[in-house]
Protein backbone atom coordinates (compact mmCIF):
# COMPACT_ATOMS: atom_id res chain seq x y z
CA UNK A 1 4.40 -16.86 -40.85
CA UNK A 2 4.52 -13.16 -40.43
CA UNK A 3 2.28 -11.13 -38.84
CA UNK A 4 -0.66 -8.73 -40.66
CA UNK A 5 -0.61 -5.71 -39.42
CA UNK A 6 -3.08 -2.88 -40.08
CA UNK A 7 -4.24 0.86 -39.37
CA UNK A 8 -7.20 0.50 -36.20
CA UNK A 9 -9.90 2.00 -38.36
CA UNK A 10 -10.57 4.54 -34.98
CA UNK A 11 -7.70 5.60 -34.40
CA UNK A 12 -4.83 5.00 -36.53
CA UNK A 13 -2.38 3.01 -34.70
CA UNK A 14 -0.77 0.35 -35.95
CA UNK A 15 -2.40 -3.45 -34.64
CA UNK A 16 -2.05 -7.38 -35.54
CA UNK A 17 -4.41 -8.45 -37.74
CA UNK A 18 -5.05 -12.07 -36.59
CA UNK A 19 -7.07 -14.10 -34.79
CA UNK A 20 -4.70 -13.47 -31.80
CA UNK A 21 -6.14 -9.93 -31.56
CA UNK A 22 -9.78 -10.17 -30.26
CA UNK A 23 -10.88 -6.77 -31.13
CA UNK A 24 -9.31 -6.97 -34.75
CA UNK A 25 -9.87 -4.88 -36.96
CA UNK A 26 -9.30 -2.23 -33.99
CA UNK A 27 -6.52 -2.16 -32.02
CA UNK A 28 -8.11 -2.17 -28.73
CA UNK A 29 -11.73 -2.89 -27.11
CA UNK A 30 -11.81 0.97 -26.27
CA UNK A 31 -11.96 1.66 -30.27
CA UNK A 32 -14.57 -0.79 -30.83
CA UNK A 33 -16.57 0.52 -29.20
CA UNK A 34 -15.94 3.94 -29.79
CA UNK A 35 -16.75 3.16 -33.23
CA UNK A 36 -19.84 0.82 -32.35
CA UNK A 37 -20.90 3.73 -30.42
CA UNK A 38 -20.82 5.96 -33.69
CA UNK A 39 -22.58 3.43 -35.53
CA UNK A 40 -25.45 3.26 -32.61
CA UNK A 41 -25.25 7.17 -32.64
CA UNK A 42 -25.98 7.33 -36.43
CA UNK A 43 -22.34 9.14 -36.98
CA UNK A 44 -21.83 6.85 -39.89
CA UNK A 45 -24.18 6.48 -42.48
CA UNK A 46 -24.81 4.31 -45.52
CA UNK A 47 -25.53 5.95 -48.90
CA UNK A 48 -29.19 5.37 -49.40
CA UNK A 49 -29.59 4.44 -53.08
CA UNK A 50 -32.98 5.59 -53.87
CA UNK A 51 -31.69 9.07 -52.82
CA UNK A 52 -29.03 8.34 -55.75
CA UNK A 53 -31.85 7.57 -58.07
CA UNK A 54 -34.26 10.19 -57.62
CA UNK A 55 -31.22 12.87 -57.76
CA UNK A 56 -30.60 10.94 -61.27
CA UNK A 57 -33.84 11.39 -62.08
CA UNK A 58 -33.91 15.23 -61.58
CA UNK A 59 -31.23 15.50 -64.10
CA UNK A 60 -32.65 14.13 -66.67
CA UNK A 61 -35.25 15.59 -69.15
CA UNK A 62 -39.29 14.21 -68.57
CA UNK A 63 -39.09 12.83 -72.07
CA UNK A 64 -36.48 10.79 -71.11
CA UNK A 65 -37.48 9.59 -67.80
CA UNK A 66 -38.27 5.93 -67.05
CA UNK A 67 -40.32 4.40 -64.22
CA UNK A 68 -38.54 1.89 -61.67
């Protein structure tokens, strides 16, 4: 069976993606960590969805308005 290979999500380069690759989906144990360390460092966030909401909400007229 052939090989998966993907992009390392850090930094680009080309890596198996199987279980004989530890760090998978990264390339290396130096990118996971790197990009645990941006995780821990608050570098990535996740959209918060009541942010979404009460942007939503701002947009539309009071008449019009409903309650959560």
């Amino acid at each position: 069976m052939k090989e998966r290979k993907v992009r390392c999500p850090h930094c680009g380069n080309q890596t198996v993606y199987s279980d004989k690759n530890p760090f998978r989906p990264f390339c290396s144990e130096r990118c996971r960590l790197l990009d645990l360390g941006a995780w821990a460092d608050e570098s990535y966030k996740v959209p918060d969805e009541t942010q979404k909401i009460d942007v939503d909400k701002q947009n539309v007229p009071a008449d019009e308005q409903y309650d959560d």
